[in-house]
C-alpha atoms as a PDB file:
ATOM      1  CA  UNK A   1     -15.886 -14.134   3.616  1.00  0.00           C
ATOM      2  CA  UNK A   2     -16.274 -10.375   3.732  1.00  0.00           C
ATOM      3  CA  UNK A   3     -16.440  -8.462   7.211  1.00  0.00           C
ATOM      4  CA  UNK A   4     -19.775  -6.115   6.403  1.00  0.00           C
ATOM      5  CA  UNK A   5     -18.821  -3.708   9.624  1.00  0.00           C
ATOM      6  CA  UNK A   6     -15.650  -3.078   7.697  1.00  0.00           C
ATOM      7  CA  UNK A   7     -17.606  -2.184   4.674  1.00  0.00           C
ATOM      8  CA  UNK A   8     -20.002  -0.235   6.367  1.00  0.00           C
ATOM      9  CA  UNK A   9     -16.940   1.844   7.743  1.00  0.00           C
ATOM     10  CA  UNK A  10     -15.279   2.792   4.413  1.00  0.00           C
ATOM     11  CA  UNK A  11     -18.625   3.626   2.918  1.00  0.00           C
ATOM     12  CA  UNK A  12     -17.296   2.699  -0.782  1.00  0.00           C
ATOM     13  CA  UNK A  13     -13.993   4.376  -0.266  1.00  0.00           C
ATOM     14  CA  UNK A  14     -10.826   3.436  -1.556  1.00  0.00           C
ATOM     15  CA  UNK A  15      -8.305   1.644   0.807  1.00  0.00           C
ATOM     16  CA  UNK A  16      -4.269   2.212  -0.083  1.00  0.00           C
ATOM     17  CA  UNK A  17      -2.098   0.477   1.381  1.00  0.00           C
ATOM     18  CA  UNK A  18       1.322   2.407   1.755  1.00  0.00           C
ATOM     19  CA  UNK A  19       4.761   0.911   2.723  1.00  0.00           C
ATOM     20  CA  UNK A  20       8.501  -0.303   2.116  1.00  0.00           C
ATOM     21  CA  UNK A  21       8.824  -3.251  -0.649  1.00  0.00           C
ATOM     22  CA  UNK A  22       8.192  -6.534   0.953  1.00  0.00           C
ATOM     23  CA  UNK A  23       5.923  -5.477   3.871  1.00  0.00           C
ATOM     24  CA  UNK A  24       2.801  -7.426   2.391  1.00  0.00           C
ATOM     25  CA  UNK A  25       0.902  -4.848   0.743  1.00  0.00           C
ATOM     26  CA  UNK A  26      -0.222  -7.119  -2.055  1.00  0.00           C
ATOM     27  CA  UNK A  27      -1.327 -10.242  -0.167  1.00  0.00           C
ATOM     28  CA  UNK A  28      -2.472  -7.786   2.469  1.00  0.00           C
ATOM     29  CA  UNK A  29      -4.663  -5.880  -0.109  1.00  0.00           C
ATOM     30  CA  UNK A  30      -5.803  -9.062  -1.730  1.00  0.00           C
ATOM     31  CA  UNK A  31      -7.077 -10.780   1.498  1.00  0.00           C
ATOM     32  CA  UNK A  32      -8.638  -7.296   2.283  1.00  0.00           C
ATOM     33  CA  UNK A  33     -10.801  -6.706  -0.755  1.00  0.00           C
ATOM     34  CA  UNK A  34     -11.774 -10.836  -0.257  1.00  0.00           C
ATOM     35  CA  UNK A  35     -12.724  -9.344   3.563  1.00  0.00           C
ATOM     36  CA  UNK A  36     -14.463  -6.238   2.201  1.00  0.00           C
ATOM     37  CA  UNK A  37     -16.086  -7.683  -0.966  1.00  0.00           C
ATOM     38  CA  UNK A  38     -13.859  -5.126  -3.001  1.00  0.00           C
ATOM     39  CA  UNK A  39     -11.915  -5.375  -5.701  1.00  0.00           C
ATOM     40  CA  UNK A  40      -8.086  -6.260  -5.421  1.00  0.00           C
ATOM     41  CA  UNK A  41      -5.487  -3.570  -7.518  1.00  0.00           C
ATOM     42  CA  UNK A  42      -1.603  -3.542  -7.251  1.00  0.00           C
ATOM     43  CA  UNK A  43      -0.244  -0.420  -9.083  1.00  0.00           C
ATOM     44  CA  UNK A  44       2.774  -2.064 -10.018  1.00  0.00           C
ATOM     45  CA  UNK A  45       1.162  -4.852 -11.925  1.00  0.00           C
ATOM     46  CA  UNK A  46      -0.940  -2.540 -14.052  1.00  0.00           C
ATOM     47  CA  UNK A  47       2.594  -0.560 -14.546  1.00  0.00           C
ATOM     48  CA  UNK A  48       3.523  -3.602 -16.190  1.00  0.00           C
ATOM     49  CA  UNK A  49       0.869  -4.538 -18.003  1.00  0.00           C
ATOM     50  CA  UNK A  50       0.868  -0.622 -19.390  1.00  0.00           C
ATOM     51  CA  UNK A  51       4.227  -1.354 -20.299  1.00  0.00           C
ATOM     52  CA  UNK A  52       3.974  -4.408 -21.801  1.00  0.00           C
ATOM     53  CA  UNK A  53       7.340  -5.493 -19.517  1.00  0.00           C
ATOM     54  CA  UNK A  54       8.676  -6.063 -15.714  1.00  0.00           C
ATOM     55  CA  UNK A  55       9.526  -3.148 -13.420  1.00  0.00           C
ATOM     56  CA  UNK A  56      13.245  -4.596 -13.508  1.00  0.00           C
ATOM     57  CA  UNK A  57      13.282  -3.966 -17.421  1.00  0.00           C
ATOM     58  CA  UNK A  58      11.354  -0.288 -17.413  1.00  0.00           C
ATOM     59  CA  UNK A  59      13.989   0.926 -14.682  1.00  0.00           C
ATOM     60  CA  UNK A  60      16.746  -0.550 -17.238  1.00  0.00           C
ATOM     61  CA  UNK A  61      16.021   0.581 -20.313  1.00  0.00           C
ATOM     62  CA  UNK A  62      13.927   3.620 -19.308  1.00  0.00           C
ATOM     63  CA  UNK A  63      14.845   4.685 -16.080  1.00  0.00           C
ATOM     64  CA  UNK A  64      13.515   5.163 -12.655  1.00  0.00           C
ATOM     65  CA  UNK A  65      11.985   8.840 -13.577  1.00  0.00           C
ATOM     66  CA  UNK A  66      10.196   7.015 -16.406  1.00  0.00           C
ATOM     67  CA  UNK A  67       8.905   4.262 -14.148  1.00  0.00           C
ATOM     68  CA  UNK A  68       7.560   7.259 -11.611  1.00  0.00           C
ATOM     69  CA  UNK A  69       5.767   8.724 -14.701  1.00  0.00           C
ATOM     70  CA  UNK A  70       4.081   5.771 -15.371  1.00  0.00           C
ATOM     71  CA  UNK A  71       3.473   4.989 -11.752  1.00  0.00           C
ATOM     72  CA  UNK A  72       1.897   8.381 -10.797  1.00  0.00           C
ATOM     73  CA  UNK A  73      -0.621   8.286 -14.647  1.00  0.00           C
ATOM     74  CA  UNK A  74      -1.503   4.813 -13.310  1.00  0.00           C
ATOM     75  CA  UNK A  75      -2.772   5.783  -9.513  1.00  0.00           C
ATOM     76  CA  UNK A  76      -4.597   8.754 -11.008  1.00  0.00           C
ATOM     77  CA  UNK A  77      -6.530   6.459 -13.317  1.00  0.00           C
ATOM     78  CA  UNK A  78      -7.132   4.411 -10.630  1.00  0.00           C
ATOM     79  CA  UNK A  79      -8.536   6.625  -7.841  1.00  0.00           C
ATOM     80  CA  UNK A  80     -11.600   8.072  -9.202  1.00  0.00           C
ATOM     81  CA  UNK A  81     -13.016   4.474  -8.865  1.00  0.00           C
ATOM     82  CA  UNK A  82     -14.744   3.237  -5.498  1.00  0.00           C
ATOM     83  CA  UNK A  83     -14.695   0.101  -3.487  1.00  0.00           C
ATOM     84  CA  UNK A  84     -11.461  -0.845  -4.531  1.00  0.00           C
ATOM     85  CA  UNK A  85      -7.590  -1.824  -2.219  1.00  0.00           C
ATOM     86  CA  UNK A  86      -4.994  -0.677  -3.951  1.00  0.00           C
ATOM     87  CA  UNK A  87      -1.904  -1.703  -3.107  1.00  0.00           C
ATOM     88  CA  UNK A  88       0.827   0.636  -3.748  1.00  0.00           C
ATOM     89  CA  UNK A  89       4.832   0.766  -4.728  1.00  0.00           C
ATOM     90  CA  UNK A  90       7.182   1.850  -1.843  1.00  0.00           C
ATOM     91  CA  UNK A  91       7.747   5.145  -3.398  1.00  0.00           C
ATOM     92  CA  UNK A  92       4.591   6.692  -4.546  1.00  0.00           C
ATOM     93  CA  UNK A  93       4.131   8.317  -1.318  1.00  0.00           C
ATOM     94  CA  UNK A  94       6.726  10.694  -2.157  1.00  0.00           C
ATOM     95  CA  UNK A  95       5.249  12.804  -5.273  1.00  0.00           C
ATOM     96  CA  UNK A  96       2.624  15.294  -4.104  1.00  0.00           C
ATOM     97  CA  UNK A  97      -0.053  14.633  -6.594  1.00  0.00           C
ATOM     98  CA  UNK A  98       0.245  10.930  -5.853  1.00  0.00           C
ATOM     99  CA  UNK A  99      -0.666  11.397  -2.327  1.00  0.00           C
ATOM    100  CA  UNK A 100      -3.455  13.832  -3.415  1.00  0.00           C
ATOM    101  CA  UNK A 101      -4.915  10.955  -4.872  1.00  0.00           C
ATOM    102  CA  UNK A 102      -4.324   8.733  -1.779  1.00  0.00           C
ATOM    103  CA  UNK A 103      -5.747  10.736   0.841  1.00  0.00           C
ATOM    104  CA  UNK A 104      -9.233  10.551  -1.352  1.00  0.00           C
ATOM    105  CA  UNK A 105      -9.975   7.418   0.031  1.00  0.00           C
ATOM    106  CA  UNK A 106      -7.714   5.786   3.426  1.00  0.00           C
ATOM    107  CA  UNK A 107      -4.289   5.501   3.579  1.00  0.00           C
ATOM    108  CA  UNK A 108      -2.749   2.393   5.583  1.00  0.00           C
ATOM    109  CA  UNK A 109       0.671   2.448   6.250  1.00  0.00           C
ATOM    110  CA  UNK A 110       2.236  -1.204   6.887  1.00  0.00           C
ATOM    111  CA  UNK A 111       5.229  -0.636   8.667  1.00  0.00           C
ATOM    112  CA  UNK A 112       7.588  -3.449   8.769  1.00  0.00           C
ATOM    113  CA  UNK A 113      10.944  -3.108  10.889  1.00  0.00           C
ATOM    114  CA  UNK A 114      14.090  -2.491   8.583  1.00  0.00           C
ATOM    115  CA  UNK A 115      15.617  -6.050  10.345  1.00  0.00           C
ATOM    116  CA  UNK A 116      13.200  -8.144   9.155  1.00  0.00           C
ATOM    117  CA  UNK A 117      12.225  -6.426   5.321  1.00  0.00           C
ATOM    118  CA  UNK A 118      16.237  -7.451   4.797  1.00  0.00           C
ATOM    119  CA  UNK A 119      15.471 -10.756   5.927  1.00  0.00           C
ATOM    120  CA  UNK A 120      12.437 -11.218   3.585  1.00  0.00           C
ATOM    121  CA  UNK A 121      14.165  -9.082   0.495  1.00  0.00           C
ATOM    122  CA  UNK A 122      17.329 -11.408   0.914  1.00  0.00           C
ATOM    123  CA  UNK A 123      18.099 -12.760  -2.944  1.00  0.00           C
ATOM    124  CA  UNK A 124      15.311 -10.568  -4.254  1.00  0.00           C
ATOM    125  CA  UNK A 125      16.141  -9.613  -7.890  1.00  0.00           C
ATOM    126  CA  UNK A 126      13.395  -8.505  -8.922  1.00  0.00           C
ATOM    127  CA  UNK A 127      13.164  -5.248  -6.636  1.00  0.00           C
ATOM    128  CA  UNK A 128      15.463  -2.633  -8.958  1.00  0.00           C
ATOM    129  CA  UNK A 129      16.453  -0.108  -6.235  1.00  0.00           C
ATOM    130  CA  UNK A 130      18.259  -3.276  -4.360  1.00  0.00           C
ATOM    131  CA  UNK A 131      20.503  -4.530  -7.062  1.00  0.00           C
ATOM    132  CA  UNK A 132      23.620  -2.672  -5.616  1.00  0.00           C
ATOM    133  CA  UNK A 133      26.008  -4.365  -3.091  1.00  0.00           C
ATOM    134  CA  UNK A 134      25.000  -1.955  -0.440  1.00  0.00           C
ATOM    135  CA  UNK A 135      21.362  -2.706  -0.721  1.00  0.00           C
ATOM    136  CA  UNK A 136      20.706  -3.020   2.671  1.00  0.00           C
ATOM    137  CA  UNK A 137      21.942   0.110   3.666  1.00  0.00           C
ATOM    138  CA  UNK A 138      19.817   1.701   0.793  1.00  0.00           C
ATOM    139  CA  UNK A 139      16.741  -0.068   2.088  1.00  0.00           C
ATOM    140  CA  UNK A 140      17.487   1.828   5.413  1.00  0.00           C
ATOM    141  CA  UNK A 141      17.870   5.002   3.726  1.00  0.00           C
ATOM    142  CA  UNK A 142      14.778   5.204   1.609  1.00  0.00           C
ATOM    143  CA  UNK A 143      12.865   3.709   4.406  1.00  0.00           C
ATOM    144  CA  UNK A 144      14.186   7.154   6.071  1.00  0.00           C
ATOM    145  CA  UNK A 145      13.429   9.183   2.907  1.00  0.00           C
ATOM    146  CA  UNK A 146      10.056   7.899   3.270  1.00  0.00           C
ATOM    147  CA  UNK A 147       8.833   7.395   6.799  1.00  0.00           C
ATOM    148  CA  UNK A 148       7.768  10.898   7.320  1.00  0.00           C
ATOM    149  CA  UNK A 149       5.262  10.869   4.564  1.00  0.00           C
ATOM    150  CA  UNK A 150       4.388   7.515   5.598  1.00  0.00           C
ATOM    151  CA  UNK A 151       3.345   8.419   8.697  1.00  0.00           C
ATOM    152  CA  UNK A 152       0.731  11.056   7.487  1.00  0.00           C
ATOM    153  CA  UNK A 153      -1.550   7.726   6.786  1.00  0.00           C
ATOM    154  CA  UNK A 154      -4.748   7.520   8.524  1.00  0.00           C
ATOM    155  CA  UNK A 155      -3.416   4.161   9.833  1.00  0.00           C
ATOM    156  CA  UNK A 156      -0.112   3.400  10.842  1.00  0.00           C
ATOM    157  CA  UNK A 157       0.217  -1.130  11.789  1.00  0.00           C
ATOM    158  CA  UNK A 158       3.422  -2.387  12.787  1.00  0.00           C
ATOM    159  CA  UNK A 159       3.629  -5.604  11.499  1.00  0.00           C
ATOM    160  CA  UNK A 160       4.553  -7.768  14.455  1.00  0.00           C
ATOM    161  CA  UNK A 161       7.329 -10.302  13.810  1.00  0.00           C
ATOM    162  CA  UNK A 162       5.820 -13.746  12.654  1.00  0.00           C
ATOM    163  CA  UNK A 163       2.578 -12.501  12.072  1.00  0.00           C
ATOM    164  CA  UNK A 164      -0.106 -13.996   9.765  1.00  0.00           C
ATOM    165  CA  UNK A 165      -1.508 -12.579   6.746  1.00  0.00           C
ATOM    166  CA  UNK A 166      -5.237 -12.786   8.343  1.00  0.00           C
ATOM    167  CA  UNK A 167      -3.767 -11.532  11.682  1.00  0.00           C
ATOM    168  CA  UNK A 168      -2.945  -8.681  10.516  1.00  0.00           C
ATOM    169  CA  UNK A 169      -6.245  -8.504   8.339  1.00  0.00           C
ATOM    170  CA  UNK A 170      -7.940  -8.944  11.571  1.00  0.00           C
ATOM    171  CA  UNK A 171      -6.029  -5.766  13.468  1.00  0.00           C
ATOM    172  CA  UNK A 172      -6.462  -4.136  10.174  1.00  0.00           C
ATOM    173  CA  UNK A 173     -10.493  -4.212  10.218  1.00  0.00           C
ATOM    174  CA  UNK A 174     -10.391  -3.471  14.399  1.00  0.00           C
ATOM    175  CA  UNK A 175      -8.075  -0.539  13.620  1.00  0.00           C
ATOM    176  CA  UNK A 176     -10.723   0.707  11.216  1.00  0.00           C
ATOM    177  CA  UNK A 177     -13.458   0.603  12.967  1.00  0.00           C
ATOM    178  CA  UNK A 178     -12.295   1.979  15.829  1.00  0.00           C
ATOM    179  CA  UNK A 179     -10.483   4.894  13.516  1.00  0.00           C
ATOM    180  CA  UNK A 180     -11.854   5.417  10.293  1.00  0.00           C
ATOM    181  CA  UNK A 181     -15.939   6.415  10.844  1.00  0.00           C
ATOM    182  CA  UNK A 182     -17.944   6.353  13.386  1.00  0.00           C
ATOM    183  CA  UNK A 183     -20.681   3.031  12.764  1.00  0.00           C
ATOM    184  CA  UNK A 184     -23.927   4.493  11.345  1.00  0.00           C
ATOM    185  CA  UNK A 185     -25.674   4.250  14.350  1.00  0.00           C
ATOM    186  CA  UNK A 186     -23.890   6.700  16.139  1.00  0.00           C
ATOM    187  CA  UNK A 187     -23.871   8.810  13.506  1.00  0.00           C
ATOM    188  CA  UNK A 188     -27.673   9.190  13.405  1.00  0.00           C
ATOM    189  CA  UNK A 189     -28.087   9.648  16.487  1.00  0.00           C
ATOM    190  CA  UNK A 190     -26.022  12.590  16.594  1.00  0.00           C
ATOM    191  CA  UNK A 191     -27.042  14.128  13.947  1.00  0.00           C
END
């Protein structure tokens, strides 16, 4: 069921959903575009599709500079389209052109607590910056490489321990309307 007051809100623009790995941003984005009646993108599956192989394999056999390559020609053929949620890998905040192309539509940061993304990215071996025995200390430090460009997004939700999918949907499409644009109505009658 889409939420037309969300629509309305965005006015066709893109939504990007920003975060650590394993904060939701996939089955986030994919209930949103089902809520907005957009379509549902995650940058790191048309990497591999590009590719023709898994993230795990590009970082092996052509490194993580190769992988950012691809990452950053992907979200620039991706952004000139409309009505779209793209969710996004952990790290593409972190180029500059990457975010230019971010902050042409909104930028959603979901924020997930450091405790609980090493609870969900326990055993995980498919996430290639974590195959070290120190991971967890690693996902602390990029989450600290990364937080201050994170929190340049025109949202920032904390994702509240034991939360839903649609609950956070829900806060999601409240936090927009209350942030994003003012509802059409108040708009002409302003102006």
């Amino acid at each position: 069921m889409s939420d037309s007051s969300a629509i309305d809100l965005l006015r066709g623009a893109n939504l990007y959903l920003v975060g650590m790995m394993g904060v939701g941003k996939s089955t986030i984005g994919q209930l949103m575009a089902a809520r907005l009646g957009y379509r549902f993108c995650d940058t790191d599956t048309v990497i591999e599709q590009a590719a023709q192989q898994p993230i795990p394999e590009i970082f092996a056999t052509a490194g993580e500079a190769a992988f950012r390559t691809l990452e950053s020609q992907v979200l620039s053929q991706l952004s000139p389209y409309t009505r779209m949620v793209i969710a996004t890998g952990g790290g593409i905040v972190l180029d500059q052109e990457n975010w230019w192309h971010l902050r042409q539509g909104v930028v959603v940061w979901l924020d997930v607590p450091v405790g609980e993304l090493v609870k969900r990215l326990q055993g995980d071996e498919h996430r290639p910056l974590l195959q070290r025995p120190d991971w967890q200390q690693h996902l602390a430090n990029l989450l600290s490489d990364r937080r201050q460009r994170y929190a340049q997004a025109d949202i920032h939700l904390t994702v509240r321990a034991g939360e839903t999918p649609d609950e956070i949907g829900d806060r999601l499409v409240e936090r927009l309307r209350d942030r994003i644009l003012p509802p059409p109505s108040a708009m002409t009658a302003d102006g």
